[in-house]
N, C-alpha and C. Protein backbone atom coordinates (compact mmCIF):
# COMPACT_ATOMS: atom_id res chain seq x y z
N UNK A 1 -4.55 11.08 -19.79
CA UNK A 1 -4.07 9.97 -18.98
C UNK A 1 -5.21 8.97 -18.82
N UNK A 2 -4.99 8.02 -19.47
CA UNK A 2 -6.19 6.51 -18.95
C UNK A 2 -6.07 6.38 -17.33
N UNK A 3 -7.69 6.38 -16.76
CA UNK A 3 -7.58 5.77 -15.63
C UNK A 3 -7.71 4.41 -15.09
N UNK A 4 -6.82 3.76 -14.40
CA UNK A 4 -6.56 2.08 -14.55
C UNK A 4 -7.70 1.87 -13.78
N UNK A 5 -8.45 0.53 -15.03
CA UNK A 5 -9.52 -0.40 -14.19
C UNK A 5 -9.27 -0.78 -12.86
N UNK A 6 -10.48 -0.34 -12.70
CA UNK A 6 -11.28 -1.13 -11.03
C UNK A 6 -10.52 -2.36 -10.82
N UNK A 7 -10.15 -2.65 -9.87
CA UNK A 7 -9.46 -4.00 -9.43
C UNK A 7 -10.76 -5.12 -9.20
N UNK A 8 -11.53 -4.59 -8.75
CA UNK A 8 -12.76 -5.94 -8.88
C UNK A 8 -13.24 -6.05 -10.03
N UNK A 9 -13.10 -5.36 -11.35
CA UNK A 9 -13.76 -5.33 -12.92
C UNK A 9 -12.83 -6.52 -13.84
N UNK A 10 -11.65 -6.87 -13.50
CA UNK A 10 -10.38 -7.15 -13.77
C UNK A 10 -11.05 -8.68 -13.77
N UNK A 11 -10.44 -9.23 -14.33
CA UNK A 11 -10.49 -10.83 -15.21
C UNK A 11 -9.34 -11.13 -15.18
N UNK A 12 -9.05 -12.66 -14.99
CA UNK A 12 -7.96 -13.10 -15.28
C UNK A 12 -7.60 -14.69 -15.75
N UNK A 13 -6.80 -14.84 -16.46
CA UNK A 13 -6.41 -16.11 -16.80
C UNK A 13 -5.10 -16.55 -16.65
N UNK A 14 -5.09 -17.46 -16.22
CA UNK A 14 -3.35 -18.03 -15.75
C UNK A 14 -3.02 -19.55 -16.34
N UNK A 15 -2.33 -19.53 -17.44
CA UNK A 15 -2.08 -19.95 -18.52
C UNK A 15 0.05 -19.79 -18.56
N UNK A 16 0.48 -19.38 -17.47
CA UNK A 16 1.87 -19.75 -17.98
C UNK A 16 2.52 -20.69 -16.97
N UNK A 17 3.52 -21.42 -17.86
CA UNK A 17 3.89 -22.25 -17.57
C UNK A 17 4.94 -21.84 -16.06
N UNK A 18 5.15 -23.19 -15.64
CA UNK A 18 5.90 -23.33 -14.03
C UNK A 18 7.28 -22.59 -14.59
N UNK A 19 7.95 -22.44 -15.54
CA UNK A 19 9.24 -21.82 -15.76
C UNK A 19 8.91 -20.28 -15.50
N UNK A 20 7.70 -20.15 -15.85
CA UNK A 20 7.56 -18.10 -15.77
C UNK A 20 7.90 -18.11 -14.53
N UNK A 21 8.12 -18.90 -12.92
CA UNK A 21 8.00 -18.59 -11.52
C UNK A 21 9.15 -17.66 -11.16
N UNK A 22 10.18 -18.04 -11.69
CA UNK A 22 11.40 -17.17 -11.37
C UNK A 22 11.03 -15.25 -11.93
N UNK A 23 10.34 -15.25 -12.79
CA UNK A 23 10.17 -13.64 -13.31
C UNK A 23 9.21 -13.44 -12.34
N UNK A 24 8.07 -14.33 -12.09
CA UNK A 24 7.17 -13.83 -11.54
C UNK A 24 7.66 -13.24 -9.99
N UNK A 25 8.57 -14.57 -9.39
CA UNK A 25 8.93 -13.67 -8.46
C UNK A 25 9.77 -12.26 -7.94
N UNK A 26 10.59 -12.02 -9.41
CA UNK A 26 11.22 -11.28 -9.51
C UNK A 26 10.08 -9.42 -9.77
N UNK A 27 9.31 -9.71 -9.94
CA UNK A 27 8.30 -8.80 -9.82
C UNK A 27 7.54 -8.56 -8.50
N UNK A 28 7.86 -9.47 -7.28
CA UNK A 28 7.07 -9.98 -6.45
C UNK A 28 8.57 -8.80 -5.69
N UNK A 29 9.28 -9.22 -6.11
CA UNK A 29 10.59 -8.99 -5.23
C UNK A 29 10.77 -7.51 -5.16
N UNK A 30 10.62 -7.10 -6.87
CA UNK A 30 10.61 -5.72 -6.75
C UNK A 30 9.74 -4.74 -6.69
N UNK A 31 8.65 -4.98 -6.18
CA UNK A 31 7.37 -4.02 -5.59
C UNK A 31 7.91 -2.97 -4.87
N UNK A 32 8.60 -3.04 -3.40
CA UNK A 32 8.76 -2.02 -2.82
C UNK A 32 10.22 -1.40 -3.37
N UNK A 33 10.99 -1.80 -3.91
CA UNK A 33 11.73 -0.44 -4.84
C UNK A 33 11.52 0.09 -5.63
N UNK A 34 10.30 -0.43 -6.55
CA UNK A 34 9.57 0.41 -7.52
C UNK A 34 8.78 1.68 -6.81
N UNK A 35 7.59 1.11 -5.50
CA UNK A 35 6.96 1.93 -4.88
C UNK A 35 8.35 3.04 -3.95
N UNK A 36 9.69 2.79 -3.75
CA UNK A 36 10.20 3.82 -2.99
C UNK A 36 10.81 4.47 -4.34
N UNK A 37 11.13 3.99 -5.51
CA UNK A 37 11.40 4.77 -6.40
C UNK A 37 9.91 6.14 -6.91
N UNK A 38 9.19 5.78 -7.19
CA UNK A 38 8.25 6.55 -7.52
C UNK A 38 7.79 7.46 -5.89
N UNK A 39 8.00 7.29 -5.18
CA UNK A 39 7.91 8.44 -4.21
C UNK A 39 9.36 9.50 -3.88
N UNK A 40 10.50 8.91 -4.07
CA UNK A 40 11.75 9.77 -4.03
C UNK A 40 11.39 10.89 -4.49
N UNK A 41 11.93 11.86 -3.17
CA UNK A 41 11.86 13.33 -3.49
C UNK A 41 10.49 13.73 -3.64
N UNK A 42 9.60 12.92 -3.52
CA UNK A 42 7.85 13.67 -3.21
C UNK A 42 7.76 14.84 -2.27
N UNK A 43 7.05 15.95 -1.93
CA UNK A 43 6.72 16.59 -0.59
C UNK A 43 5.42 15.54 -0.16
N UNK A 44 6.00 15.69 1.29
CA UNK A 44 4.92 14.50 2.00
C UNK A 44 3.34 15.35 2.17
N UNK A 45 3.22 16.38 1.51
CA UNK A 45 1.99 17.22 1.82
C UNK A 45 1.46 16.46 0.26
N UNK A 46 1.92 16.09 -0.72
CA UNK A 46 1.59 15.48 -1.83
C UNK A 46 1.09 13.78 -1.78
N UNK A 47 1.60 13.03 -0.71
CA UNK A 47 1.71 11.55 -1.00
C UNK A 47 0.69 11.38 -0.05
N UNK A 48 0.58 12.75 1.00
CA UNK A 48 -0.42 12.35 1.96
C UNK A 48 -2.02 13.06 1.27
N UNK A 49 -1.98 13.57 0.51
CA UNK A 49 -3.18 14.24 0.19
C UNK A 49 -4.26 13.22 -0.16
N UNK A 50 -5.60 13.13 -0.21
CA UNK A 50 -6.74 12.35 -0.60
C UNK A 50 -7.00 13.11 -1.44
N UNK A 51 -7.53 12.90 -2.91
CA UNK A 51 -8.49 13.72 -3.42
C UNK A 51 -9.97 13.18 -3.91
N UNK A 52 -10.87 13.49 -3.92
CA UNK A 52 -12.27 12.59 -4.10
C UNK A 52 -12.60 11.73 -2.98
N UNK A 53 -11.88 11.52 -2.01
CA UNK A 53 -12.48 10.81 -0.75
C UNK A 53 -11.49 9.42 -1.37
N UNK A 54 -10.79 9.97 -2.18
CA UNK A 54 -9.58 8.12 -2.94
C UNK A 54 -8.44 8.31 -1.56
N UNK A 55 -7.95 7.03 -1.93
CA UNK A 55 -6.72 6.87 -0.81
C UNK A 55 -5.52 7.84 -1.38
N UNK A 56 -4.83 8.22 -0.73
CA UNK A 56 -3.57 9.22 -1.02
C UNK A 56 -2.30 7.83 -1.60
N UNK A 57 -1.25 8.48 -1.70
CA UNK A 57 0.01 7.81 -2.54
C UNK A 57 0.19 7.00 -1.42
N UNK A 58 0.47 7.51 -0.08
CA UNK A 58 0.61 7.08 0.99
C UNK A 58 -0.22 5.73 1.07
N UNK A 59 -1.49 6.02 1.35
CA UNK A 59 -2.19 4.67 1.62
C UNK A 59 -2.08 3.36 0.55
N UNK A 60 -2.03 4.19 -1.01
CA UNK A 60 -1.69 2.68 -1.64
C UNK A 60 -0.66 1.78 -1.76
N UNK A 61 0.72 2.86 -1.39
CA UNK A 61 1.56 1.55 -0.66
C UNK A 61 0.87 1.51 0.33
N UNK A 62 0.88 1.66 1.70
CA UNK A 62 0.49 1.48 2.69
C UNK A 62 -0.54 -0.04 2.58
N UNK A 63 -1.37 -0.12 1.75
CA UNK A 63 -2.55 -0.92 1.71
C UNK A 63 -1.67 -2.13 1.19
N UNK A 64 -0.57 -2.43 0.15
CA UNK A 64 0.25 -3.21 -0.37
C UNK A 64 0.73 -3.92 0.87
N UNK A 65 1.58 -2.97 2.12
CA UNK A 65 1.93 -3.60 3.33
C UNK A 65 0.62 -4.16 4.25
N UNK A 66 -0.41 -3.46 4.06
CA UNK A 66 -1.28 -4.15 5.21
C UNK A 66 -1.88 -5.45 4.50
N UNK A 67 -2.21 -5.97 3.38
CA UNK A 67 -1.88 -6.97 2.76
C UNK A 67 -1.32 -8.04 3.10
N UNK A 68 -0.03 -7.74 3.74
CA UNK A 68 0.86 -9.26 4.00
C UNK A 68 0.32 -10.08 5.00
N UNK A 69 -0.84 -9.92 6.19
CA UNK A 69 -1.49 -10.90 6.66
C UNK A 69 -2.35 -11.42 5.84
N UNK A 70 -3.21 -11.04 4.85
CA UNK A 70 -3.22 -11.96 3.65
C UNK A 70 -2.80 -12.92 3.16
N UNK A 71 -1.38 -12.17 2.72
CA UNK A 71 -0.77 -12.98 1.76
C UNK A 71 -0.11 -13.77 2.88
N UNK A 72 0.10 -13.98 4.16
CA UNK A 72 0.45 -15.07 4.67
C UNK A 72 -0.78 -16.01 4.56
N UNK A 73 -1.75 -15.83 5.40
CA UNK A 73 -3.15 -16.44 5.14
C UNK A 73 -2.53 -17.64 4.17
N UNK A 74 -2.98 -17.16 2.85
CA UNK A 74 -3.02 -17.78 1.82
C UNK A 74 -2.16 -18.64 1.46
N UNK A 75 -0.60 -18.13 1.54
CA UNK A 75 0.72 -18.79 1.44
C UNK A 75 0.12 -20.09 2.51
N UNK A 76 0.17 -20.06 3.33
CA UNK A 76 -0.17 -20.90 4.26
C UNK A 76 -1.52 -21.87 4.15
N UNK A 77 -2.29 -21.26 3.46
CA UNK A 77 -3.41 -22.42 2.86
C UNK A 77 -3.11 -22.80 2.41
N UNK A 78 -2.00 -22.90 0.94
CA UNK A 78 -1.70 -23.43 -0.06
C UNK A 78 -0.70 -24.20 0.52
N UNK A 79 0.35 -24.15 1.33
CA UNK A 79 1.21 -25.30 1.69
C UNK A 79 0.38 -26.39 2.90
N UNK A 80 -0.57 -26.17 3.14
CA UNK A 80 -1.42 -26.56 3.96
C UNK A 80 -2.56 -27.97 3.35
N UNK A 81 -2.27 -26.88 1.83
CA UNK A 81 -3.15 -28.60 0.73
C UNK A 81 -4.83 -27.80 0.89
N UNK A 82 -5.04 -26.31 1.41
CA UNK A 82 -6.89 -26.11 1.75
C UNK A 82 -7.18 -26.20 0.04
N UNK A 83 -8.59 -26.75 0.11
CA UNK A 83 -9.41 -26.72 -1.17
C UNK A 83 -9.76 -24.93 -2.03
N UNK A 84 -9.79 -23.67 -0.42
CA UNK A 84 -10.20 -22.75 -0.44
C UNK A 84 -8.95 -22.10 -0.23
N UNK A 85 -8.73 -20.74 -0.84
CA UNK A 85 -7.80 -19.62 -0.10
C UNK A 85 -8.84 -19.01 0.63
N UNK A 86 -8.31 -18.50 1.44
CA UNK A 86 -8.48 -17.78 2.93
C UNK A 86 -9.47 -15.89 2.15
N UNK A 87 -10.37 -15.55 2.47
CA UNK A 87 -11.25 -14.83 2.11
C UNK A 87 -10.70 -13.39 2.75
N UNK A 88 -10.28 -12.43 1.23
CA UNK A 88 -9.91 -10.77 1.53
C UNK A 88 -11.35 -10.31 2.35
N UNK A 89 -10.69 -9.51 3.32
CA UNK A 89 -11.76 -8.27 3.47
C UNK A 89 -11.69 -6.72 2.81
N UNK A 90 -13.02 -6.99 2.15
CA UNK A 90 -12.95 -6.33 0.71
C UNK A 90 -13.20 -5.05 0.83
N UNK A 91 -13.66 -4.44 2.11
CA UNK A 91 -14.35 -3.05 2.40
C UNK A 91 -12.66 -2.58 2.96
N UNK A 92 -11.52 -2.87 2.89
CA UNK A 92 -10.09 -2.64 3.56
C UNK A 92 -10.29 -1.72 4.46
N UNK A 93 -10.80 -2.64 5.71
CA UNK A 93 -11.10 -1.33 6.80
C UNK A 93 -9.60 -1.11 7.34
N UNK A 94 -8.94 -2.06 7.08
CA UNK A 94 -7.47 -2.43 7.85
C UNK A 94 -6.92 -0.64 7.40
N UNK A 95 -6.62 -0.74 5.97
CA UNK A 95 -5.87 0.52 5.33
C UNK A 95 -6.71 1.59 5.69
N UNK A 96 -8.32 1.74 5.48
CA UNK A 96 -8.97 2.93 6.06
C UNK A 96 -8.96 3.17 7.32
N UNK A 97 -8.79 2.34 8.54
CA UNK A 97 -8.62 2.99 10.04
C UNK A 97 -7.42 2.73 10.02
N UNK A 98 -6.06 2.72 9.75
CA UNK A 98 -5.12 2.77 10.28
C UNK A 98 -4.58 3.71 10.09
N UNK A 99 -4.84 5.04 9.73
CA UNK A 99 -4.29 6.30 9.67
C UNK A 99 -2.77 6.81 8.79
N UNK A 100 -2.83 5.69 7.82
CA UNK A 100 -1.34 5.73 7.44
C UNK A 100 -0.27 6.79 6.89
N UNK A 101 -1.65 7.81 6.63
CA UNK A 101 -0.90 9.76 6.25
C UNK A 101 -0.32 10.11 8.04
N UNK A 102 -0.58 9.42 9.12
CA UNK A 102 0.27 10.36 9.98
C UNK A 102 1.87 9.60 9.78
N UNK A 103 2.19 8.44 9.57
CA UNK A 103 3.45 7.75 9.86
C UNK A 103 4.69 8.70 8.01
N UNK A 104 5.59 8.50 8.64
CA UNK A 104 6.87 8.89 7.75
C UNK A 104 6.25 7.60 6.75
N UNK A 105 6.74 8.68 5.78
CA UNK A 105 7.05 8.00 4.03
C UNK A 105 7.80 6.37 4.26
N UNK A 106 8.84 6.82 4.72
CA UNK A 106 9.95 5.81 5.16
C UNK A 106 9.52 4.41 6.12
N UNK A 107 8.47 4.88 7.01
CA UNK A 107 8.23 3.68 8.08
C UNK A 107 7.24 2.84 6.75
N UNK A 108 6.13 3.54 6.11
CA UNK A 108 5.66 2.66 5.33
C UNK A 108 5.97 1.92 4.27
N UNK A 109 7.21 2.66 3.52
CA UNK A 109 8.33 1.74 2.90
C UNK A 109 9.10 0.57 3.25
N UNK A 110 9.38 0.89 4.58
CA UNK A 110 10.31 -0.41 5.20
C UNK A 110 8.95 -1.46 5.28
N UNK A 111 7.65 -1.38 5.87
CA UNK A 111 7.11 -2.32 6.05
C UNK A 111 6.58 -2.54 5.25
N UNK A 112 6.46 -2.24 4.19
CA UNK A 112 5.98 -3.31 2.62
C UNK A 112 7.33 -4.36 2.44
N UNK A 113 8.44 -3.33 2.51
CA UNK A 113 10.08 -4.39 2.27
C UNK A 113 9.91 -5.40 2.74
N UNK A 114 9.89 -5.27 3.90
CA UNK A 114 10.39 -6.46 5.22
C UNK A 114 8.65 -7.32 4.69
N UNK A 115 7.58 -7.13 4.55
CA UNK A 115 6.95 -8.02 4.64
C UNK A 115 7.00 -8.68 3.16
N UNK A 116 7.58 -7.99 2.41
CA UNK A 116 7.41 -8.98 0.71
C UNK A 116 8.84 -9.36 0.93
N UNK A 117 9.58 -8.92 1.45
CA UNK A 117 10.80 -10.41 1.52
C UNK A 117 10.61 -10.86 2.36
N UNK A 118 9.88 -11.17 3.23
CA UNK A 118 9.70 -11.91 4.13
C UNK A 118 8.91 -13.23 2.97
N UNK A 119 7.95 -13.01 2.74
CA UNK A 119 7.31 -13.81 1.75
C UNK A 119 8.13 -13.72 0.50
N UNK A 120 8.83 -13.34 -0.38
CA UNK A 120 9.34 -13.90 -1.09
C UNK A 120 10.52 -14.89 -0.69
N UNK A 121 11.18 -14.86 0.60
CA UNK A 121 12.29 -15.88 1.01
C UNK A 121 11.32 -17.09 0.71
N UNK A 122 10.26 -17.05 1.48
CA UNK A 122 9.67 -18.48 1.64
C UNK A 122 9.19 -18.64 0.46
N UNK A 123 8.92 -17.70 -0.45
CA UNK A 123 8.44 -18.82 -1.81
C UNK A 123 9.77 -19.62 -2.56
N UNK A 124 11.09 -18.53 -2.55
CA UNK A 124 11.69 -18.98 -3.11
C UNK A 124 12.46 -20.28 -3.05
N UNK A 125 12.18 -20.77 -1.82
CA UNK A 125 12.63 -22.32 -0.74
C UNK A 125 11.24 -23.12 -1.46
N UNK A 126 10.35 -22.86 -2.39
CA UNK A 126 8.84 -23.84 -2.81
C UNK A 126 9.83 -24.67 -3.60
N UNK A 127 9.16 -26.29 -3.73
CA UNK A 127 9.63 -27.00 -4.75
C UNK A 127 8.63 -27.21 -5.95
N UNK A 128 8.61 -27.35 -6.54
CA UNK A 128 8.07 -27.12 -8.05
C UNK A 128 6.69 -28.00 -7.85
N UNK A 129 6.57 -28.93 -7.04
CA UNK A 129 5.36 -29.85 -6.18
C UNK A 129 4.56 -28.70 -5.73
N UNK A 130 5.24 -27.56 -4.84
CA UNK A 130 4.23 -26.73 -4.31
C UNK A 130 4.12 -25.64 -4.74
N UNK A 131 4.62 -24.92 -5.86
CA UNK A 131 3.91 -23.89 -6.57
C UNK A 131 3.14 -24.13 -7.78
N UNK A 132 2.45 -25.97 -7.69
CA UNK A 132 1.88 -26.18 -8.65
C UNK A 132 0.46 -26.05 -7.82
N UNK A 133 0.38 -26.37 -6.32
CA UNK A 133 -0.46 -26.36 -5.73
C UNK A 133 -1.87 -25.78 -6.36
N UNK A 134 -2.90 -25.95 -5.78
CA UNK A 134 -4.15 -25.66 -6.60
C UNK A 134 -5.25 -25.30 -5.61
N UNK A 135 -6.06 -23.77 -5.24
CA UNK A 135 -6.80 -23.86 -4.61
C UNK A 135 -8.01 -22.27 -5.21
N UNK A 136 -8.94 -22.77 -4.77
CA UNK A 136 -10.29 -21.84 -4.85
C UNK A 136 -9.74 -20.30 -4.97
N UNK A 137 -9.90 -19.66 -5.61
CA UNK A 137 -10.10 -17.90 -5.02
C UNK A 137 -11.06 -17.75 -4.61
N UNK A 138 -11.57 -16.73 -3.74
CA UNK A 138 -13.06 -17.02 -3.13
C UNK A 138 -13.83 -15.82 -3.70
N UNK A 139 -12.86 -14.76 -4.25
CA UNK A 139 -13.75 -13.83 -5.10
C UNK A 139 -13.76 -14.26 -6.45
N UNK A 140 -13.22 -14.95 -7.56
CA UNK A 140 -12.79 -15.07 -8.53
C UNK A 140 -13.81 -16.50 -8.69
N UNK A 141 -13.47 -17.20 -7.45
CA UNK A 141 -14.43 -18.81 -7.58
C UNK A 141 -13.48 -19.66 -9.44
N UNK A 142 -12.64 -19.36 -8.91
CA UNK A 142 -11.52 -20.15 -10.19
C UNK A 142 -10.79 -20.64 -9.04
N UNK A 143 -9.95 -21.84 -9.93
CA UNK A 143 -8.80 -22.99 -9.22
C UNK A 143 -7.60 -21.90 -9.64
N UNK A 144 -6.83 -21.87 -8.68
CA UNK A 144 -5.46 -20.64 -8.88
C UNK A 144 -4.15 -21.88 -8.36
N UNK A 145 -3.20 -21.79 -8.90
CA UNK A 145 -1.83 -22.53 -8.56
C UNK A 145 -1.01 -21.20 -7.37
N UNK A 146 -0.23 -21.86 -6.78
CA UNK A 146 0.15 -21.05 -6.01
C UNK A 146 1.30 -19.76 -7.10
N UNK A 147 1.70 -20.61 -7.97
CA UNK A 147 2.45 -19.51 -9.03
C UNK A 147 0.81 -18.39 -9.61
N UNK A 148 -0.20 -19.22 -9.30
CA UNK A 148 -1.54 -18.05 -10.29
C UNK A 148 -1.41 -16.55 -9.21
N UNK A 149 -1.24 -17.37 -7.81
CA UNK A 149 -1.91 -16.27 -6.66
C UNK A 149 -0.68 -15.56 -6.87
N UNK A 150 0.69 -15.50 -7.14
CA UNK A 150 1.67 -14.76 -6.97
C UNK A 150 1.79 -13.58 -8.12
N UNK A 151 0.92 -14.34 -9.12
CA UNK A 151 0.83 -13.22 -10.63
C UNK A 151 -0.10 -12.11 -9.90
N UNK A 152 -0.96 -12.43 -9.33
CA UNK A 152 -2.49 -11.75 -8.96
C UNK A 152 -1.79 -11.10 -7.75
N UNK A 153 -1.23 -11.62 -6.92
CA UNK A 153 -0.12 -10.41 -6.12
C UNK A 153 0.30 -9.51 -6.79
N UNK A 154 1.28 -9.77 -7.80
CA UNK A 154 1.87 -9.07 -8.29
C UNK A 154 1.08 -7.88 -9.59
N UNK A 155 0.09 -8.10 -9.75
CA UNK A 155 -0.27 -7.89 -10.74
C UNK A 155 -1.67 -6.87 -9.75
N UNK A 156 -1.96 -6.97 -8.86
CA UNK A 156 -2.21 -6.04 -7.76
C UNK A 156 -1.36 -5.18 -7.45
N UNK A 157 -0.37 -5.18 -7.45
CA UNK A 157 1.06 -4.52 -6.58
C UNK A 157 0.86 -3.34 -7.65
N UNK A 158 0.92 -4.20 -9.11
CA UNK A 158 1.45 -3.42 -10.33
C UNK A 158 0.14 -1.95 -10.05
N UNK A 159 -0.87 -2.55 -10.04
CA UNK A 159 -2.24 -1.78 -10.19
C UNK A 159 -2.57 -0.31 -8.82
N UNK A 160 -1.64 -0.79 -8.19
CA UNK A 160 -1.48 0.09 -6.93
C UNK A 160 -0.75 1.20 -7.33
N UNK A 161 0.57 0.83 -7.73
CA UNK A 161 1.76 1.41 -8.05
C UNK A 161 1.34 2.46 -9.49
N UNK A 162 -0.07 1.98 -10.15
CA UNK A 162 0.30 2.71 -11.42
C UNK A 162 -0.77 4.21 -11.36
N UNK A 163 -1.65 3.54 -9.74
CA UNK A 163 -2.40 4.69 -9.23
C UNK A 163 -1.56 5.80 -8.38
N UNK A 164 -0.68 5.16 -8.04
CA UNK A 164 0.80 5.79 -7.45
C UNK A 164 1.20 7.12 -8.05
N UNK A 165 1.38 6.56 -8.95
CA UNK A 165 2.14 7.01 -10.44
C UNK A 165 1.07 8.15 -11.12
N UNK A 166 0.08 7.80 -11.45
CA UNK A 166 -0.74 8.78 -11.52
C UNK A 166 -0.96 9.73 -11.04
N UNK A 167 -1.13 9.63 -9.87
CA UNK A 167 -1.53 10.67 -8.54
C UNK A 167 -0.34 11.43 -8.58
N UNK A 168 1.10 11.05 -8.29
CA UNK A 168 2.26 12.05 -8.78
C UNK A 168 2.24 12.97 -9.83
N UNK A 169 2.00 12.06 -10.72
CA UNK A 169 2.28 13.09 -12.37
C UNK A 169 0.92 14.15 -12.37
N UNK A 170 -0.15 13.91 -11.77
CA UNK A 170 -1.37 15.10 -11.81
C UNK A 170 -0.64 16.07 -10.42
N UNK A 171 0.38 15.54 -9.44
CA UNK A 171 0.62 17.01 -8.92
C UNK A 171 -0.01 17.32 -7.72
């Protein structure tokens, strides 16, 4: 089994056109039924386990939902016109003290749901003016369109989900 690159090792280029927005969001949309599909029927002594001092199945959704003050942040810089997006905290103390192996499978499912449709309603109301929008990443230090930051959502989501996925199939 390949183990998926480091999320800070990761490079990126955003090169597709304003028509990709509709798939992109459609990936945006389906994060948390992918993440409740790949936990169905888990034992929660499995999703909650750490191994190596890594986050359990649990925490990497979990970390996807604690995220969405982020991704408001940002959503909100970008309709806002900032030069800068709004700066991750990169040490995720949020996901490491919030204890997310004591809460049900289920409570941390609903709150990834409710917070990525919450943000996908409002992207999908953007007019083509504002998902051309253009601002700083502050780790990346590249110009991102608001369609770039939604790939890099999504394309995070994906990178969560495939450590997900992993961690299941080893058992």
């Amino acid at each position: 089994m390949i183990t998926p690159m480091r999320w800070f090792d990761r490079s990126f280029t955003f090169d597709l056109p304003l028509s990709a927005f509709p798939s992109v969001m459609e990936r945006l949309r389906g994060t948390p039924a992918r993440a409740a599909e790949l936990v169905a029927g888990v034992p929660a002594q499995m999703l909650t386990r750490r191994t190596n001092g890594k986050w359990s199945v649990q925490e990497h959704i979990a970390h996807l939902a604690d995220l969405g003050l982020l991704d408001d942040k940002r959503f909100a810089d970008y309709l806002a016109g900032a030069s800068d997006l709004s700066v991750a905290e990169h040490q995720n103390r949020t996901t490491e003290t919030a204890d997310h192996n004591r809460q049900p499978i289920a409570a941390v499912l609903e709150r990834l749901r409710a917070g990525r449709m919450k943000l996908v309603r409002r992207m999908d109301a953007l007019t083509e003016e504002e998902v051309s929008r253009t601002a700083i990443h502050p780790r990346l230090k590249q110009p991102m369109r608001l369609m770039d930051w939604a790939i890099f959502v999504a394309d995070h989501d994906d990178h969560h989900l495939a450590h997900v996925h992993q961690a299941i199939a080893k058992g």
